[in-house]
Structures are given as structure tokens and as C-alpha cells.
C-alpha atoms as a PDB file:
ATOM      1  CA  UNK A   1    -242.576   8.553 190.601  1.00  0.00           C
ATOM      2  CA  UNK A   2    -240.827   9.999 187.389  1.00  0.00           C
ATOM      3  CA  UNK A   3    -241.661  13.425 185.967  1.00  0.00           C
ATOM      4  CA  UNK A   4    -241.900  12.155 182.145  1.00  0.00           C
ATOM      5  CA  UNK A   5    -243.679   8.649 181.549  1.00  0.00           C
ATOM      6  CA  UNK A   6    -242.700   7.706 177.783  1.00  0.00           C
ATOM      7  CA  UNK A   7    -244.717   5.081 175.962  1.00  0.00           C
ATOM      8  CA  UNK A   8    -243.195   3.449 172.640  1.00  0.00           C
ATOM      9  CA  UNK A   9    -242.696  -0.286 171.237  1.00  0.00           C
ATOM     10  CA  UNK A  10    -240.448  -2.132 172.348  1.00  0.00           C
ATOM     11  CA  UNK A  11    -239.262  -2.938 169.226  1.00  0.00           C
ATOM     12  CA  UNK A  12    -237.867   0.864 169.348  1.00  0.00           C
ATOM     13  CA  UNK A  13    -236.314   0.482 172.276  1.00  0.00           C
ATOM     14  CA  UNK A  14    -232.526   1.311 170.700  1.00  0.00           C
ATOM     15  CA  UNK A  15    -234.152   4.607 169.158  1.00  0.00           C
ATOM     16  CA  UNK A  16    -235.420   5.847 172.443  1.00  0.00           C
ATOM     17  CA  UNK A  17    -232.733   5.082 174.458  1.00  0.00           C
ATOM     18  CA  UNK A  18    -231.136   8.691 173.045  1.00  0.00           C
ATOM     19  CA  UNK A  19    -233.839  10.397 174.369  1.00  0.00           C
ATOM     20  CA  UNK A  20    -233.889   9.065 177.782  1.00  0.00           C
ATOM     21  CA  UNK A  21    -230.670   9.538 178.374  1.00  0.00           C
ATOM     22  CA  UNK A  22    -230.682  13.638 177.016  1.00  0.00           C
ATOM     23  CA  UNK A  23    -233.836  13.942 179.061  1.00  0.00           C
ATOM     24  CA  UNK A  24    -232.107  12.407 182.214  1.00  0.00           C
ATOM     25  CA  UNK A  25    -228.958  14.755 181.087  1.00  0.00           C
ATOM     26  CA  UNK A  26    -231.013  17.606 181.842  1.00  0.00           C
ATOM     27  CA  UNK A  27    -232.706  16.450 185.526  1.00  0.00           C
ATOM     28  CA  UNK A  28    -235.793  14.985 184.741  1.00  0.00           C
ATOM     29  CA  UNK A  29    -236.512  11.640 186.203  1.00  0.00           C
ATOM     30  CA  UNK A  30    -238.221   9.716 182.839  1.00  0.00           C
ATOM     31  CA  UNK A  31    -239.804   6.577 183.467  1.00  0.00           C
ATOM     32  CA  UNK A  32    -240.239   3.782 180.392  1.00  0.00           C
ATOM     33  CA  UNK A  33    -240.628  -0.040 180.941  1.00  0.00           C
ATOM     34  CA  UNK A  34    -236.819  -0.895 181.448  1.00  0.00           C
ATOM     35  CA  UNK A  35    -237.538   0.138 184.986  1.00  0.00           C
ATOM     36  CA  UNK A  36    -240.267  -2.019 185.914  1.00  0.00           C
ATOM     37  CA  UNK A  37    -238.999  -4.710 187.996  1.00  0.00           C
ATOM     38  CA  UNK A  38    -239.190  -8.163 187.719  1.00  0.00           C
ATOM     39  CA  UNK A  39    -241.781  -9.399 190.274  1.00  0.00           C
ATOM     40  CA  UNK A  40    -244.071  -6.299 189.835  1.00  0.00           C
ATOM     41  CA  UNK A  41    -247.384  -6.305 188.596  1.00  0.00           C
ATOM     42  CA  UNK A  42    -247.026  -4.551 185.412  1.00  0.00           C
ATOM     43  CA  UNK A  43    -250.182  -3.612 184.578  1.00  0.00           C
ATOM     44  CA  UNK A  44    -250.816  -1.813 188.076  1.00  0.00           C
ATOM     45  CA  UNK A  45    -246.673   0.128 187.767  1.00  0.00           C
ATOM     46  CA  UNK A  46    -248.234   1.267 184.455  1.00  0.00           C
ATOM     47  CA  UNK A  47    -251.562   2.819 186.175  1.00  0.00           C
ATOM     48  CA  UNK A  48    -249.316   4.408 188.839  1.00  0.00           C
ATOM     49  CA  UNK A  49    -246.646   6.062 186.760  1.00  0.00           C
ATOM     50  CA  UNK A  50    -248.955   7.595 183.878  1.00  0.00           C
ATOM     51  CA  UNK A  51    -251.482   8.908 186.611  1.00  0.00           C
ATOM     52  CA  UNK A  52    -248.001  10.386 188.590  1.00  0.00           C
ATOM     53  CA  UNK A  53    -245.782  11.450 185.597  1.00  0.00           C
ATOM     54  CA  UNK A  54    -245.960  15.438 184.836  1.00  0.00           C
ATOM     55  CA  UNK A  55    -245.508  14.652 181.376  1.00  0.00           C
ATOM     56  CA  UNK A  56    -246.665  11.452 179.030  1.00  0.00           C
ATOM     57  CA  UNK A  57    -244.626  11.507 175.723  1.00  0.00           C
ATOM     58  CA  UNK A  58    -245.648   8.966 173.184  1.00  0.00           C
ATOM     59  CA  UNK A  59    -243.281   7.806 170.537  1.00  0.00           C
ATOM     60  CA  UNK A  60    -245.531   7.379 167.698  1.00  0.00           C
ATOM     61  CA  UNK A  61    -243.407   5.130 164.708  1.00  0.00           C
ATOM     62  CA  UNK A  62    -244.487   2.620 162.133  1.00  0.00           C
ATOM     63  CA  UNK A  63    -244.063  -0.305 164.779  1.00  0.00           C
ATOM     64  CA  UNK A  64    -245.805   1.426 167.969  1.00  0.00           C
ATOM     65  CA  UNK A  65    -248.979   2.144 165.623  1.00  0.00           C
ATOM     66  CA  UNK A  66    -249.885  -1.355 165.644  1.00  0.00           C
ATOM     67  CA  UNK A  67    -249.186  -1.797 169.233  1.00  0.00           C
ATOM     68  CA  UNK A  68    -252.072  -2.897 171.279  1.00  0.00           C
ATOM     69  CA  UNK A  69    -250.205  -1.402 174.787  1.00  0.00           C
ATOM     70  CA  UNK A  70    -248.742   1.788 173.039  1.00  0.00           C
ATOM     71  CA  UNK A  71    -252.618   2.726 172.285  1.00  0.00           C
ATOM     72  CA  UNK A  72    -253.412   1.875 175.570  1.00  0.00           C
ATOM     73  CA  UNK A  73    -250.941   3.622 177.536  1.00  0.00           C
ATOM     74  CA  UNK A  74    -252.081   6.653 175.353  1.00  0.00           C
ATOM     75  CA  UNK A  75    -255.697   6.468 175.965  1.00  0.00           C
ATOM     76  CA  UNK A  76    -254.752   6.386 180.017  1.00  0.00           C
ATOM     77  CA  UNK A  77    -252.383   9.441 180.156  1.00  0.00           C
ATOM     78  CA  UNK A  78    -254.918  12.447 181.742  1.00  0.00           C
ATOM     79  CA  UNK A  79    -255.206  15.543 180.388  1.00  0.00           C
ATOM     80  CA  UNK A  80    -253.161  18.400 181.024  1.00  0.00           C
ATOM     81  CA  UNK A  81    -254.105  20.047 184.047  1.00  0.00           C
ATOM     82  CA  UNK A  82    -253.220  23.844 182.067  1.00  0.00           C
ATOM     83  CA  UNK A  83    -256.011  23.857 179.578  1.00  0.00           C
ATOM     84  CA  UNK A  84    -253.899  26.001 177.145  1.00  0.00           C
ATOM     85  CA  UNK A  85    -251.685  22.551 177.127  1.00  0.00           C
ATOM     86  CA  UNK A  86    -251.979  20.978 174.010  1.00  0.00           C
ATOM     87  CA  UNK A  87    -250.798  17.124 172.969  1.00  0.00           C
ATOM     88  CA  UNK A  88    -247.492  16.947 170.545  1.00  0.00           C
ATOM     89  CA  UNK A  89    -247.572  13.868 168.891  1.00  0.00           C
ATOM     90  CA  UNK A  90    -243.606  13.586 168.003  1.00  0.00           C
ATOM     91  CA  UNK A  91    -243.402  10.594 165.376  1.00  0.00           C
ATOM     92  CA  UNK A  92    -241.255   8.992 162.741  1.00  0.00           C
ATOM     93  CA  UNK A  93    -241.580  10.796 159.563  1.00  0.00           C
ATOM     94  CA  UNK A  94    -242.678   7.941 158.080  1.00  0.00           C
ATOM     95  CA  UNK A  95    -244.854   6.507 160.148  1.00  0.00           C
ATOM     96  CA  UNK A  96    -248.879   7.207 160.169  1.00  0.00           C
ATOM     97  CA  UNK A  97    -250.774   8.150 163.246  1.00  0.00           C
ATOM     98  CA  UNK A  98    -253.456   6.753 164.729  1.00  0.00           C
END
């Protein structure tokens, strides 16, 4: 299991690539779908990383708004188990959140 589960579109995938690789830099294990294998039941790796990962980042940007998965992966990340934790919703400046 990773410590940071980020959800984006694919369609971003070149964007976030930076990221992964600074967060991975600094020793945290980050898991995003490049890593699912082929053979696996998607659906069910999904479940079991987001309920595992210490952290759930999601990529808001004008093409992961209209993604069906990115708003689902969202809606299944649990809450912060510190109740002081509050959400950051990092995004594109121009894109509109949800």
C-alpha cells in the first residue's frame, strides 16, 4: 500500500508525472493508476489503495472536472482521521471545481 493515493485524468497524466516523481524524491510511496497491473481488477486496486493511502490528493483541472472516475475516486477517499484535518483542493487556476 502507498502512503499518498492521487486521483487526476488521465488526460493529465504528463502534468502529474512532476509531482510523483518530487513526492517519491522525498520517500513517500504515491500510488496513481500507472501502477495498476494489467490482469487486476481495477475497480477493487482502487477500493484498496484509497481506503490504505495516508493521504488522497486530487488533481482538480478543467479535464478531471468532467471525469466520471475522478469524482468517484473523490467521493471514496475517508475522512481524515485528525479532525482538525481539513481537504486542500490544489487545482489548475483555470479550472472550476466541482
Amino acid at each position: 500500500m502507498s502512503d499518498i493515493f492521487i486521483s487526476y485524468a488521465s488526460q493529465d497524466r504528463a502534468r502529474i508525472l512532476p509531482l510523483v516523481e518530487a513526492l517519491e524524491a522525498r520517500g513517500w510511496s504515491v500510488f496513481w493508476d500507472t501502477t495498476v497491473l494489467p490482469g487486476e481488477e481495477w475497480h477493487r486496486k482502487i477500493t484498496t489503495e484509497l481506503d490504505a493511502a495516508r493521504c488522497v490528493i486530487v488533481l482538480w483541472s478543467q479535464t478531471s472536472v468532467d471525469s466520471h472516475w475522478v469524482h468517484e475516486e473523490a467521493g471514496e477517499a475517508p475522512p481524515p482521521p485528525n479532525p482538525r484535518a481539513r481537504p486542500h483542493r490544489p487545482r489548475h487556476h483555470s479550472a472550476r471545481l466541482p
